[in-house]
N, C-alpha and C. Protein backbone atom coordinates (compact mmCIF):
# COMPACT_ATOMS: atom_id res chain seq x y z
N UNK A 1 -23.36 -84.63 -63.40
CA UNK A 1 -23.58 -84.18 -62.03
C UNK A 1 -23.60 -85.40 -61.12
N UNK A 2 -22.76 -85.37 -60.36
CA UNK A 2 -23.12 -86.49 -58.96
C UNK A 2 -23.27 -86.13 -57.84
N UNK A 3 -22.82 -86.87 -56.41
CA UNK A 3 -22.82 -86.27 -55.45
C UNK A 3 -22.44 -85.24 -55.40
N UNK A 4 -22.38 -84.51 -54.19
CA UNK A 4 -21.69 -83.70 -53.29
C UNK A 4 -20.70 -84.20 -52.88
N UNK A 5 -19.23 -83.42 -52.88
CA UNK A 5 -18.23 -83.99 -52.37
C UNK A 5 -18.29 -83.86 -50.86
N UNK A 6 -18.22 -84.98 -49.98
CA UNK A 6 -18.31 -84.95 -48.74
C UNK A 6 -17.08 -84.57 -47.89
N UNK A 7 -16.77 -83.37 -47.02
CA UNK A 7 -15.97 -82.76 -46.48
C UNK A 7 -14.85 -83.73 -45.57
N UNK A 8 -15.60 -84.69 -44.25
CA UNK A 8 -15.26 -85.60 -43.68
C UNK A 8 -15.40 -86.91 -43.70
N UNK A 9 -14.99 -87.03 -45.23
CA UNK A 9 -14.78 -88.86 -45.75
C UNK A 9 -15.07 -89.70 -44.70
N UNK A 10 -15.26 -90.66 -44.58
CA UNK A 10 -15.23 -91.90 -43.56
C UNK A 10 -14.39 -92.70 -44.62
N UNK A 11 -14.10 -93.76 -44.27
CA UNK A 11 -13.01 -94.98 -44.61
C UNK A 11 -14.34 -95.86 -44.55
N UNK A 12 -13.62 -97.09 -45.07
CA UNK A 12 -14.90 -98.20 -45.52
C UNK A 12 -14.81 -98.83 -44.26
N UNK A 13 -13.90 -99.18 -43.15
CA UNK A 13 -13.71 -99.78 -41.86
C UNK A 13 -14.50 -98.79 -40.78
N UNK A 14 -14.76 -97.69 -41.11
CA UNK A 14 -15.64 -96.84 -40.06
C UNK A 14 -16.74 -97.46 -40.32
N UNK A 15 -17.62 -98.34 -41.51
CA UNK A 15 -18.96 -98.73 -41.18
C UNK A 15 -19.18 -99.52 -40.84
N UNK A 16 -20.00 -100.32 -40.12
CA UNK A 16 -20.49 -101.35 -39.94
C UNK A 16 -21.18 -102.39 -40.90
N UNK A 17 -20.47 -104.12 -40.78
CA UNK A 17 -21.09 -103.90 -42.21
C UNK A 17 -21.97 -105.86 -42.09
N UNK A 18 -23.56 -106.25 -42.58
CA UNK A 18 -23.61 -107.02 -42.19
C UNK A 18 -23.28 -107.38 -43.51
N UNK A 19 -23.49 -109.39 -43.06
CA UNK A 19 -23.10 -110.84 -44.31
C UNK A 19 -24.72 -111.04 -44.24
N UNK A 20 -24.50 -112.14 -45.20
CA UNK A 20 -25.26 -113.41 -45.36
C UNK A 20 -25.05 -114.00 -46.21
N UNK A 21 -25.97 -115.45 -46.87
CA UNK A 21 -25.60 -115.94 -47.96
C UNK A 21 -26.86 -116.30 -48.67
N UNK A 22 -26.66 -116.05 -50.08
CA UNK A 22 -27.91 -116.45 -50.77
C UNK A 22 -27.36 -117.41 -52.35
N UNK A 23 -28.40 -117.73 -52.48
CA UNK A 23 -27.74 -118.84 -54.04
C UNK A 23 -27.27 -117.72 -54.74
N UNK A 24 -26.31 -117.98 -55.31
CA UNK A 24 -26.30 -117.13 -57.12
C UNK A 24 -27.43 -116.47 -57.52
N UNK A 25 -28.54 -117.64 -57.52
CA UNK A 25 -29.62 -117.14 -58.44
C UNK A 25 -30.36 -115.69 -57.78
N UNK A 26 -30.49 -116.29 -56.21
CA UNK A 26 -31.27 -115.11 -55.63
C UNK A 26 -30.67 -113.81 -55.69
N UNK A 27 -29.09 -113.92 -55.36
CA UNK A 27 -28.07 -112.69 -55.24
C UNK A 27 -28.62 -111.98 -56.45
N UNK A 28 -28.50 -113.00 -57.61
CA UNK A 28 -28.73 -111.82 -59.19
C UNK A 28 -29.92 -111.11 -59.11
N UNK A 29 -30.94 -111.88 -58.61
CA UNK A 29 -32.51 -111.42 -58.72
C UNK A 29 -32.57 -110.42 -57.93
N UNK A 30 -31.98 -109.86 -56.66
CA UNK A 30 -32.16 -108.95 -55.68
C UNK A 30 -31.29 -107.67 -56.29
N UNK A 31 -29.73 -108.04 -56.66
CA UNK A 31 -29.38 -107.01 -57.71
C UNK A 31 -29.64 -106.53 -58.79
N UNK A 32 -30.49 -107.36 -59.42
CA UNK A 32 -30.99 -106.93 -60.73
C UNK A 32 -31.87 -105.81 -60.02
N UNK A 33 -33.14 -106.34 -58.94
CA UNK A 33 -34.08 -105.67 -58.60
C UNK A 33 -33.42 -104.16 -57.85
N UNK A 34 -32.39 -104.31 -57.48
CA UNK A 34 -31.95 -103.16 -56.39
C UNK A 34 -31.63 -102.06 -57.56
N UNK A 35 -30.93 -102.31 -58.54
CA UNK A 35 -30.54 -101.92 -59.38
C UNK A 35 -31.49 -101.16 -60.07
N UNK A 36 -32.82 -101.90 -60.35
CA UNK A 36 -33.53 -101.45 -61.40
C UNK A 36 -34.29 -99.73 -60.53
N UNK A 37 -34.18 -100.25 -59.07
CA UNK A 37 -35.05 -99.21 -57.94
C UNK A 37 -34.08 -98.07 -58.47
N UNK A 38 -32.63 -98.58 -58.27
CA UNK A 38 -31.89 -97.26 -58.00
C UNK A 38 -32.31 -96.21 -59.18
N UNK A 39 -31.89 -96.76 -60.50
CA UNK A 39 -32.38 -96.30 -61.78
C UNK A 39 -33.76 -95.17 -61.91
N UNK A 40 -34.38 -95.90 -61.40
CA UNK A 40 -35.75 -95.21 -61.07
C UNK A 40 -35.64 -94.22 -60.02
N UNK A 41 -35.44 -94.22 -58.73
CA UNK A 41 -35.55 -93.04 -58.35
C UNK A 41 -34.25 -92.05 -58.69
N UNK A 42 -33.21 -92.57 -59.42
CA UNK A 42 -31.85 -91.09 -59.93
C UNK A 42 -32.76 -90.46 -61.38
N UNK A 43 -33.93 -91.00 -61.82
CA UNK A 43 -34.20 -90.66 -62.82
C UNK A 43 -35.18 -89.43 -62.39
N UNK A 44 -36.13 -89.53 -61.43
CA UNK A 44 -36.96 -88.98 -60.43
C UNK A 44 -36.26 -87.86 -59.58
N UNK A 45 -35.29 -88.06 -59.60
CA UNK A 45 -34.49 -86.92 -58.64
C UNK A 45 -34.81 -85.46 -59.14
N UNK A 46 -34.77 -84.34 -58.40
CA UNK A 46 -34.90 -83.15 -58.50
C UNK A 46 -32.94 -82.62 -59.15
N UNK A 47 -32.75 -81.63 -59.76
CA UNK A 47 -31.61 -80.79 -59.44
C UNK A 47 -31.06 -80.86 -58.65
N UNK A 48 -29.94 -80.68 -58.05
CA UNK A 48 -29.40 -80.47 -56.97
C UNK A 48 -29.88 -81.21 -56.34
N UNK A 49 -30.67 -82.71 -55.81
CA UNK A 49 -30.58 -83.78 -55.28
C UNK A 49 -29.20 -84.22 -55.29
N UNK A 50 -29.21 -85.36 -54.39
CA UNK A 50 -28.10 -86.09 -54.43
C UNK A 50 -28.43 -87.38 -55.02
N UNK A 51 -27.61 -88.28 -55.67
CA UNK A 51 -27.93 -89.27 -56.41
C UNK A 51 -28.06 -90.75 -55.57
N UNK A 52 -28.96 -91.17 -55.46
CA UNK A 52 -29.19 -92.26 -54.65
C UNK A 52 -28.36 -93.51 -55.39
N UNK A 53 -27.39 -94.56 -54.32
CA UNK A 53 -26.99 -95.32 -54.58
C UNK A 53 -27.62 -96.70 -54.05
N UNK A 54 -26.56 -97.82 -54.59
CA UNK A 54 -27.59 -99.11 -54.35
C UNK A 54 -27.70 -99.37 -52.85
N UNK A 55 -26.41 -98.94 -51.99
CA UNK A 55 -26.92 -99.53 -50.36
C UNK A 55 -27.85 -98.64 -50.02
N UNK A 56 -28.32 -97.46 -50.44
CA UNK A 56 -29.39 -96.47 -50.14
C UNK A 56 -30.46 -97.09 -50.48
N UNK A 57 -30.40 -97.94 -51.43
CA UNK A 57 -31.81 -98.74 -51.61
C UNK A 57 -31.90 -100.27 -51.08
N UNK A 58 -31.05 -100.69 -50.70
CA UNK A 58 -30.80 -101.70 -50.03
C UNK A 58 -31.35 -101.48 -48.37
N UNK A 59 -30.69 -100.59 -48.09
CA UNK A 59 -31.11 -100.14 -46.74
C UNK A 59 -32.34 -100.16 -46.50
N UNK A 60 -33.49 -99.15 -47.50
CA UNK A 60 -34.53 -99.26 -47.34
C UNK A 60 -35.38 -99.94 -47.69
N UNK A 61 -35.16 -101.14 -48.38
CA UNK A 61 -35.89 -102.09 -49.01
C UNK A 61 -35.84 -103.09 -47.55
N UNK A 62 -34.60 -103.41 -47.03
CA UNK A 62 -34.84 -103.83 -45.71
C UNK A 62 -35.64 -103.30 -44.75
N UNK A 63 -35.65 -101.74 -44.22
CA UNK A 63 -36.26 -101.33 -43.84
C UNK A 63 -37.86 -101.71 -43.61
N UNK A 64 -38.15 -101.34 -45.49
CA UNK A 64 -39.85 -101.64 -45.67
C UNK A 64 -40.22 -102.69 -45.20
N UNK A 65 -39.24 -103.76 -45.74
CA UNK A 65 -39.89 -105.19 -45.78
C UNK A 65 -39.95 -105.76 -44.39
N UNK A 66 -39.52 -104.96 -43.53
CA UNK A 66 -39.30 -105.58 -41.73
C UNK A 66 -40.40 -104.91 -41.26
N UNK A 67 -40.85 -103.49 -42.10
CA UNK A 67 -42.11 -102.81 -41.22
C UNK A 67 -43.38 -103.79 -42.12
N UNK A 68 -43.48 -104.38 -43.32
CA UNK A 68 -44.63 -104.92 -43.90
C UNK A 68 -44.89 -106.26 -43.12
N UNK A 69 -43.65 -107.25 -42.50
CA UNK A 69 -43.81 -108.12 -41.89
C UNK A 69 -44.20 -108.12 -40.79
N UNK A 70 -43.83 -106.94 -39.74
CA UNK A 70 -44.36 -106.69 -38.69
C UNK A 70 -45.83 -106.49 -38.70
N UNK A 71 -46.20 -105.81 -39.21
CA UNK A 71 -48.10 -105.85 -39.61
C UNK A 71 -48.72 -106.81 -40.19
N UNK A 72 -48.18 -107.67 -40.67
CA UNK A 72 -48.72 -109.30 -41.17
C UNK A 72 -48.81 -109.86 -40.51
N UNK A 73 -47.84 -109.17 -39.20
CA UNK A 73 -47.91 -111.05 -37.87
C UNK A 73 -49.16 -110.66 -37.23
């Protein structure tokens, strides 16, 4: 079972998309970690969920970590 097939595709040039740069080492450590999230919540999923991918957890790992910093300052 995977997604839902989505009716009105987008193309990979319809998104917006940011850079940056990190060592090797960090890149692996953040994919290992993104990776291990995704795992965990497709395992957690209900039926008929949709299967969460890694920019879905990427997204919100940014997300969190901009709202945890904001309350630290």
């Amino acid at each position: 079972m995977g997604r839902r097939p989505v009716q009105d595709k987008k193309t990979p040039s319809e998104y917006p998309q940011i850079a940056f740069r990190l060592s090797k080492g960090d890149k692996d450590r953040i994919s290992d970690g993104i990776e291990e999230v995704q795992n965990l919540l497709n395992k957690r999923r209900k039926d008929g969920e949709p299967f969460v991918n890694k920019n879905d957890v990427f997204k919100w790992a940014i997300e969190e970590g901009l709202k945890s910093l904001r309350r630290a300052k």
